[in-house]
Protein backbone atom coordinates (compact mmCIF):
# COMPACT_ATOMS: atom_id res chain seq x y z
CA UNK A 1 -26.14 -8.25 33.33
CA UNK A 2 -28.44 -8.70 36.05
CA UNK A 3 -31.42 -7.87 33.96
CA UNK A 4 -30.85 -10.33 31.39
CA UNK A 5 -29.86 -13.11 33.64
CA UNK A 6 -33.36 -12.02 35.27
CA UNK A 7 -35.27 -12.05 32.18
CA UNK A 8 -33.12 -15.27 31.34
CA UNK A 9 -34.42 -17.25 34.32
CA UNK A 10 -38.29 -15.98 33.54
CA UNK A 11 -37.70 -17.36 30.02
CA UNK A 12 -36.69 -20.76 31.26
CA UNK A 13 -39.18 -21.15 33.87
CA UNK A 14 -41.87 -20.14 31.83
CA UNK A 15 -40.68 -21.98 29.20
CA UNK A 16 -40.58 -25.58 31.39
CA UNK A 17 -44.01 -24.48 33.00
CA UNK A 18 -45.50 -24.40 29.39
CA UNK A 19 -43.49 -27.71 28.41
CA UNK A 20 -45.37 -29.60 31.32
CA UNK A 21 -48.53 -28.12 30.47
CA UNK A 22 -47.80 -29.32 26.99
CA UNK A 23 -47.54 -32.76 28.19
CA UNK A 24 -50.81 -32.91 30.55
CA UNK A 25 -53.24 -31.47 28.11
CA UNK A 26 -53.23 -33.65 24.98
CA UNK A 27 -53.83 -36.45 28.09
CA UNK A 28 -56.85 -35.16 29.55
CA UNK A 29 -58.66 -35.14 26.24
CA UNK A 30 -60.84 -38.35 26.02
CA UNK A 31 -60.57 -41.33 23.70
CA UNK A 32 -57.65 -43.64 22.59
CA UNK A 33 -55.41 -43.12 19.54
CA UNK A 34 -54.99 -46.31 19.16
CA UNK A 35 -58.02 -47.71 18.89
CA UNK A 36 -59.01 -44.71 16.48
CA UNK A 37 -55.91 -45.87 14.43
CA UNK A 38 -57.29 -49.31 14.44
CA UNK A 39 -60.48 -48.36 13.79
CA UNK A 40 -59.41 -46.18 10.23
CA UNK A 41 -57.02 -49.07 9.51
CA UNK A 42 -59.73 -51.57 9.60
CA UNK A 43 -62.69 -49.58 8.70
CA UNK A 44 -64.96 -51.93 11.36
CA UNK A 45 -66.84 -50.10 14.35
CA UNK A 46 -65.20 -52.50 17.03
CA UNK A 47 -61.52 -53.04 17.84
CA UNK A 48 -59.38 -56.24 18.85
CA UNK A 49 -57.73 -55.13 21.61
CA UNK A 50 -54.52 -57.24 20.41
CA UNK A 51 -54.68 -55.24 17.60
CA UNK A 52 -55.07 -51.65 19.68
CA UNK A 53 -52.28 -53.26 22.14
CA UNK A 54 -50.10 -54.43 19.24
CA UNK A 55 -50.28 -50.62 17.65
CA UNK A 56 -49.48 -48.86 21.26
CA UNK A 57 -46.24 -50.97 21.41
CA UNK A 58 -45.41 -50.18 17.56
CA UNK A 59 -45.79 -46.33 18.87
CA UNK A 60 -44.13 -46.36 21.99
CA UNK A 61 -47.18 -45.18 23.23
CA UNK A 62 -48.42 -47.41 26.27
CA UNK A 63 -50.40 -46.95 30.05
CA UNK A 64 -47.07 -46.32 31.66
CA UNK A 65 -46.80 -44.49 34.95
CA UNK A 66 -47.69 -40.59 34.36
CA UNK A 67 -44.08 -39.89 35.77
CA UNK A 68 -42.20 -42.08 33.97
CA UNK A 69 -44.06 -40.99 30.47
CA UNK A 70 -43.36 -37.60 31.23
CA UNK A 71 -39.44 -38.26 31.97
CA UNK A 72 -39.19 -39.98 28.61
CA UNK A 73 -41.14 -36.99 27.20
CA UNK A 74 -38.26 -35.23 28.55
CA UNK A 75 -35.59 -37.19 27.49
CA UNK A 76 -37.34 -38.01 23.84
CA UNK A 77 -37.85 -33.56 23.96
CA UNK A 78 -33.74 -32.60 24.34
CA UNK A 79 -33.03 -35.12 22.16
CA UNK A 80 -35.01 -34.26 19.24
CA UNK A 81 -36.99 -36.73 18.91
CA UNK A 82 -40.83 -36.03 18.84
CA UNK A 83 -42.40 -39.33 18.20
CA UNK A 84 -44.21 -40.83 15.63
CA UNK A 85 -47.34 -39.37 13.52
CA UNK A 86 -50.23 -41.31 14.54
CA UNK A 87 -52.16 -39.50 11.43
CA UNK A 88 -49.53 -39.68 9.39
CA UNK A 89 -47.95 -43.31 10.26
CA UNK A 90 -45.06 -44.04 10.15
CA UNK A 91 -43.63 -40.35 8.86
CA UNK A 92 -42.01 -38.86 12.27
CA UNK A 93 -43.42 -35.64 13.91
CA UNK A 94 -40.02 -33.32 12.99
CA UNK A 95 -40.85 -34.11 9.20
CA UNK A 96 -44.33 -33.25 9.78
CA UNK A 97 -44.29 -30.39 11.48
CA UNK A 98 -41.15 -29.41 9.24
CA UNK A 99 -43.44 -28.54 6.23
CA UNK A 100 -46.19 -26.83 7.92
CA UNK A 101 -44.21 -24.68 9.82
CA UNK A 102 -43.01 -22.87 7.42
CA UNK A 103 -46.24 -21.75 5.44
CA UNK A 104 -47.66 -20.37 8.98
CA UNK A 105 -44.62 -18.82 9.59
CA UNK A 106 -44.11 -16.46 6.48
CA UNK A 107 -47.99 -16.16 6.74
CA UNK A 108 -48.55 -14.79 10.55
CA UNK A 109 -45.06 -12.72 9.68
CA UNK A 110 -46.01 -11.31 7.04
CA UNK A 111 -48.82 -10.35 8.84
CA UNK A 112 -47.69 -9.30 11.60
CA UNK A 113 -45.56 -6.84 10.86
CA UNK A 114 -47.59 -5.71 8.13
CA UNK A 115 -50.18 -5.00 10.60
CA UNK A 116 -47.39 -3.52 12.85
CA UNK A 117 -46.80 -0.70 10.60
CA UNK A 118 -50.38 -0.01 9.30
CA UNK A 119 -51.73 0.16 12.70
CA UNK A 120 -49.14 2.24 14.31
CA UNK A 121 -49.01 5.02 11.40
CA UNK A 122 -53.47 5.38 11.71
CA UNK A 123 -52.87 5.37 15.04
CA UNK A 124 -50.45 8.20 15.17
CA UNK A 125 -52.02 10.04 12.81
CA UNK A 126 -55.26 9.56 14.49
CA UNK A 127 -53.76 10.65 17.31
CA UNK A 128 -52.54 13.77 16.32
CA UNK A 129 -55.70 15.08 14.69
CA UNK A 130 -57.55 13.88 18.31
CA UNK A 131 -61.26 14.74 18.30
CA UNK A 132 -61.52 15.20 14.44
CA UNK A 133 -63.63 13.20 11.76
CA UNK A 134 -60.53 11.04 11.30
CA UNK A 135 -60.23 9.68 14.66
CA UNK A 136 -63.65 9.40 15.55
CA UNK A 137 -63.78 6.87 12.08
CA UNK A 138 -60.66 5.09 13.06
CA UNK A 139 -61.97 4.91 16.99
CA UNK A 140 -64.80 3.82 15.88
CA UNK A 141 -64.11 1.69 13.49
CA UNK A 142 -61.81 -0.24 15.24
CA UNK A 143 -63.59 -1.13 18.13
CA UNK A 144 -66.21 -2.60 16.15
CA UNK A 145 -63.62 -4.34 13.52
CA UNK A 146 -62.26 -5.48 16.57
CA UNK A 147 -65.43 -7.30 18.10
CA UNK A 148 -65.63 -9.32 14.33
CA UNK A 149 -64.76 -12.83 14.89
CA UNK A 150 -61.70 -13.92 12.09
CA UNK A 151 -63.55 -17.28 11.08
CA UNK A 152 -66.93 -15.34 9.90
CA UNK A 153 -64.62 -12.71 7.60
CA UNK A 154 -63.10 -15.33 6.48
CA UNK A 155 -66.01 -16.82 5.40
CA UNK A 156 -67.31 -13.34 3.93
CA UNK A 157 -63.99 -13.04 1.77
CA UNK A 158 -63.62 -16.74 0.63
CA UNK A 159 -67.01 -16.55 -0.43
CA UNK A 160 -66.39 -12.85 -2.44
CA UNK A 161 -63.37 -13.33 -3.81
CA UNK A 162 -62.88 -16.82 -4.49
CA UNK A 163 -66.50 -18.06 -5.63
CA UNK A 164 -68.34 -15.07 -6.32
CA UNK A 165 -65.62 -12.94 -8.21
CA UNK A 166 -63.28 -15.90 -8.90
CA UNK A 167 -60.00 -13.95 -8.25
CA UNK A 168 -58.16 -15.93 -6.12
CA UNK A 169 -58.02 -19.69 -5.36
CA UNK A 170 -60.19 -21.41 -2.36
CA UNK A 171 -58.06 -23.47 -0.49
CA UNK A 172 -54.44 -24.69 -0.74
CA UNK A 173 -50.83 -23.49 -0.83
CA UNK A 174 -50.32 -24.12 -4.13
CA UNK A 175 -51.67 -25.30 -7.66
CA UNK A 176 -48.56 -25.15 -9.58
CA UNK A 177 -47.48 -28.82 -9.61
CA UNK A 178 -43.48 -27.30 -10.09
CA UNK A 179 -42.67 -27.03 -6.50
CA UNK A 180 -39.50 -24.59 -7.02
CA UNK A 181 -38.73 -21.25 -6.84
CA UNK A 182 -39.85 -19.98 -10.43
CA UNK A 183 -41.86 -17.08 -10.67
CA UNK A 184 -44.92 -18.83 -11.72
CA UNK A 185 -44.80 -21.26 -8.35
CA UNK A 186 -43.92 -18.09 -6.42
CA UNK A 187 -46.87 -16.38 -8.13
CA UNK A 188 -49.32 -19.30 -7.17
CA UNK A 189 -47.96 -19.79 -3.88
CA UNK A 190 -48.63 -15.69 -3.48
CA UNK A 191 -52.16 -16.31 -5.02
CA UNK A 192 -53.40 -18.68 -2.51
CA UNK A 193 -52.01 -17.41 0.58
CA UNK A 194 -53.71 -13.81 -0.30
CA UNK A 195 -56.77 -14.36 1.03
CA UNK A 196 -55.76 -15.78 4.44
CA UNK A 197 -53.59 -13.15 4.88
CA UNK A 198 -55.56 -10.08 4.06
CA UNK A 199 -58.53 -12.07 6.49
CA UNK A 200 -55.93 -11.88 9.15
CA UNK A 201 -55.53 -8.28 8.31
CA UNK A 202 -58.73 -7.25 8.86
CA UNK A 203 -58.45 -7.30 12.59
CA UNK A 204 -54.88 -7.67 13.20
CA UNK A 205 -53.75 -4.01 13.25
CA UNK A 206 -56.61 -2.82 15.51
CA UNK A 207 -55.00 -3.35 18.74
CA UNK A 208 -51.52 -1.78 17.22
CA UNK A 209 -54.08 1.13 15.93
CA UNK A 210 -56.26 1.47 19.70
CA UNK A 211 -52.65 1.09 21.66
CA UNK A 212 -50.61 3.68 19.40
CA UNK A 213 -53.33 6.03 19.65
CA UNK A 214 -54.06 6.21 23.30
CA UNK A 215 -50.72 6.31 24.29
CA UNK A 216 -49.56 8.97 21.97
CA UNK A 217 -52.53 11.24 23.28
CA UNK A 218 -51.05 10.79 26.56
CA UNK A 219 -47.37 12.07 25.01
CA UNK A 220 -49.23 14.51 23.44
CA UNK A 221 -50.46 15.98 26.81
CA UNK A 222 -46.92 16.04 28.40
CA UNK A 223 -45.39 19.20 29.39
CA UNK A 224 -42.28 19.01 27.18
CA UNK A 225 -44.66 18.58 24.12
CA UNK A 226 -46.12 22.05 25.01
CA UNK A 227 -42.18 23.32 25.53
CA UNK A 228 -41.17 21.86 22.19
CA UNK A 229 -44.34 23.22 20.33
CA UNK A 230 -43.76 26.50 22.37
CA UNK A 231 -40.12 26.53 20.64
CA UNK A 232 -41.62 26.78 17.34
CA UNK A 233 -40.88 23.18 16.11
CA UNK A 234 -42.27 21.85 13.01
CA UNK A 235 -45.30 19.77 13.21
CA UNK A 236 -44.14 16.86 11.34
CA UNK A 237 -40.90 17.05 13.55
CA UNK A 238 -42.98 17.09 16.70
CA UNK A 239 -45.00 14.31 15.72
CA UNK A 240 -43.03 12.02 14.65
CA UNK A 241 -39.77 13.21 16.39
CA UNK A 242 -41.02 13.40 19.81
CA UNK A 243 -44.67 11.97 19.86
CA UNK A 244 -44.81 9.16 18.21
CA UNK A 245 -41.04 7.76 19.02
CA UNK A 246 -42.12 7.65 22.64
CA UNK A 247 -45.70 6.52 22.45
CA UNK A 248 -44.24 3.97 20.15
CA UNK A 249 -42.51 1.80 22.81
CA UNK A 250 -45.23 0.23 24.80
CA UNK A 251 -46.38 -0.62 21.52
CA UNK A 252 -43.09 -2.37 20.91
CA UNK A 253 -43.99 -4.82 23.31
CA UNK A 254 -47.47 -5.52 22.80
CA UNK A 255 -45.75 -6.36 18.92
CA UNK A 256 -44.77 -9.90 20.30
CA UNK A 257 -48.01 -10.12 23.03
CA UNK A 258 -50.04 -9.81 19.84
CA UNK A 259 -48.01 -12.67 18.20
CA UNK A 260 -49.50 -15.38 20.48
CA UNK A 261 -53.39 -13.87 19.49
CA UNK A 262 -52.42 -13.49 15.39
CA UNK A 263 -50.80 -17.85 15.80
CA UNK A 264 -54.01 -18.97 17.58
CA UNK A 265 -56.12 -16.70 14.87
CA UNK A 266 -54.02 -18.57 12.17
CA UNK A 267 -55.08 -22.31 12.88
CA UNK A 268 -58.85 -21.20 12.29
CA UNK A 269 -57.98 -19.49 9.10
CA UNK A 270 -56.22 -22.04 8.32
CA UNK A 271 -59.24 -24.76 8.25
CA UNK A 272 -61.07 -22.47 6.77
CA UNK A 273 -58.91 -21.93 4.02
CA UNK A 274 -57.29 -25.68 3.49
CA UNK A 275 -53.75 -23.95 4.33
CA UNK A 276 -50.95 -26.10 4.31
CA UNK A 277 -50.07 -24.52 7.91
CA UNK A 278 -49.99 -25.35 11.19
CA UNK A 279 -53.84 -24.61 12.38
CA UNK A 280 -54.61 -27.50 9.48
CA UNK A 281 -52.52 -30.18 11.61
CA UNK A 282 -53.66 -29.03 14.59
CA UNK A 283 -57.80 -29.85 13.19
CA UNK A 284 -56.10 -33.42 11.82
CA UNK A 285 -54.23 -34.34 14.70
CA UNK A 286 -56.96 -33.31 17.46
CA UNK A 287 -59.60 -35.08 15.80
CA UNK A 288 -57.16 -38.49 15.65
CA UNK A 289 -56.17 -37.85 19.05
CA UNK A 290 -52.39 -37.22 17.87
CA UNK A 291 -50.53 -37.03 21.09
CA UNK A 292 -47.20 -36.79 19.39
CA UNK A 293 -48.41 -34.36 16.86
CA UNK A 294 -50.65 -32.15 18.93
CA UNK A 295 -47.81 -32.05 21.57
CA UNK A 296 -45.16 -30.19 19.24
CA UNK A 297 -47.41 -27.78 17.41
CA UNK A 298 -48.33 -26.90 20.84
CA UNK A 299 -44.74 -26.50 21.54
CA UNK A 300 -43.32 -24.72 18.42
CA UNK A 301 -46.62 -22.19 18.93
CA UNK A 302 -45.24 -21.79 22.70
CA UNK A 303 -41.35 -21.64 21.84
CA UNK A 304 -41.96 -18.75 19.06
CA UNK A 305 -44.05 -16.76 21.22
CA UNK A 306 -41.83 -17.28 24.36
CA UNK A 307 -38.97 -16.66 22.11
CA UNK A 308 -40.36 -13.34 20.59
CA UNK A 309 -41.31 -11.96 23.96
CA UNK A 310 -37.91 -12.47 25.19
CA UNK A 311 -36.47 -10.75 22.68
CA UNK A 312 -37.98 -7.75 22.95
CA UNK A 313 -36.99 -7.97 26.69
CA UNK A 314 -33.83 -8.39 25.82
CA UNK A 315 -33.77 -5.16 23.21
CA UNK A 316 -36.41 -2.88 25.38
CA UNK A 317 -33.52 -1.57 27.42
CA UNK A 318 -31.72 -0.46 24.38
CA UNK A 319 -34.56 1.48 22.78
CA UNK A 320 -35.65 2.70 25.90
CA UNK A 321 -32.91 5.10 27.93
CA UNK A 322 -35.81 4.66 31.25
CA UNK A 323 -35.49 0.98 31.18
CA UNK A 324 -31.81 0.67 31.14
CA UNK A 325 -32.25 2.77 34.35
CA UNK A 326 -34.42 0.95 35.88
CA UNK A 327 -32.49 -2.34 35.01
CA UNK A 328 -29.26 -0.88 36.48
């Protein structure tokens, strides 16, 4: 109980430490939403500043005190409500950010965990045939997959697939105009988000792949490997049954470490792409100075990271028989 009241408090205090840093940010950015409202409204290179001060009181969005904005950040926060679009006047944030959330969601999961199991399995198996042709590919390999920036393969496989070979769509979420859950709008919706998600899995799995394989080398090197081998266990048994489960646990928690990395990767591939996700806000509502919207991807980014980190801290005592130790 003391252990999760521990990891409890962390959570909390990191997660009000990354709420305040949510609020000072978006502020230190130059320019005025306002008067970049006014100006797209109007179309004219200069502003009336009755008109800018007219659309800062329509907003609630004024040159208040730093401390009082941030206490009715706070209060407007626990309450639920998250403002008002300035990009997408006068639709609220919660309905913006409630249909591009999903679409990056099911995309960096998918990913993710897709990336969890390809990378763990070549690492193991790298692992286990240590200083052969195999893992000198993979080592290689990976390190230099792993110094690619995501935005240039991107590029690469919008360009190959899309244009050159014309398999797969260029941008969007969807085509189909029947937004349901048919098979053909399931189909398209599959169809689009392919090529953002295998670009994502170029280089996602190469840290599970590097992580899995340098810890199970150290397993592999243990005494009570060379006891267990010694006892005439099976290969597979020994690899898998004793190798791999324990070099698999640090690797357990680098699974939501890596999360944070795969959600900022997203909102690049995401411009690239035209995805209906989260990075594509992001690119709208930093160029219009969005305050209100830039302030709650920033937060749902933050809360699903925090959250995912904490839960592993919360299960890493029941997979692990050392932690639970430890924590008692």
């Amino acid at each position: 109980m003391v252990y999760y009241l521990r990891k409890s408090g962390y959570f909390l205090l990191t997660l009000w430490a990354a709420i305040t840093l949510n609020f000072i940010i978006p502020r230190l950015q130059p320019g005025d939403p306002a008067e970049i409202m006014v100006t797209q409204l109007t179309g004219r290179g200069e502003v009336d500043p009755a008109q800018v001060a007219a659309i800062k009181t329509m907003l609630g969005y004024g040159d208040d005190n730093v401390f009082v904005a941030y206490w009715q950040y706070l209060q407007q926060l626990f309450s639920g409500d998250l403002g008002i679009s300035f990009t997408y006047f006068p639709i609220s944030v919660v309905e913006v950010i409630g249909k591009a959330l999903p679409w990056t969601l099911v995309l960096v999961g998918l990913t993710q965990v897709l990336s969890f199991v390809i990378g763990t399995l070549l690492g193991a198996l790298a692992a286990w045939r240590r200083n052969s042709r195999f893992d000198a590919t993979i080592s290689i390999g990976s390190t230099f997959v792993g110094n690619l920036q995501s935005v240039w393969i991107g590029l690469i496989i919008l360009f190959l697939f899309a244009y050159t070979l014309g398999w797969f769509p260029a941008a969007g979420g969807y085509g189909y105009t029947d937004e349901d859950f048919s098979p053909e709008h399931i189909a398209d919706v599959v169809a689009h988000g392919f090529l953002p998600a295998l670009t994502l899995m170029v280089t996602a799995p190469i840290g599970f792949i590097l992580s899995m394989r340098n810890t199970m080398v150290q397993v592999l090197g243990e005494d009570y490997i060379r006891l267990a081998a010694a006892a005439g266990l099976r290969e597979r048994t020994l690899a898998l049954g004793y190798a791999a489960r324990n070099a698999l646990l640090p690797v357990v928690t680098g699974f939501a470490l890596s999360l944070g990395v795969l959600m900022g990767g997203s909102i690049l591939i995401e411009t690239v792409f035209d995805y209906p996700g989260m990075g594509r806000l992001m690119g709208e509502a930093t160029s219009n100075r969005d305050f209100p919207l830039m302030q709650a991807i920033l937060l749902a980014t933050i809360i699903i990271v925090l959250t995912a980190n904490f839960i592993v801290d919360l299960l890493y005592p029941l997979i692990d028989p050392r932690a639970r130790r430890a924590a008692a």
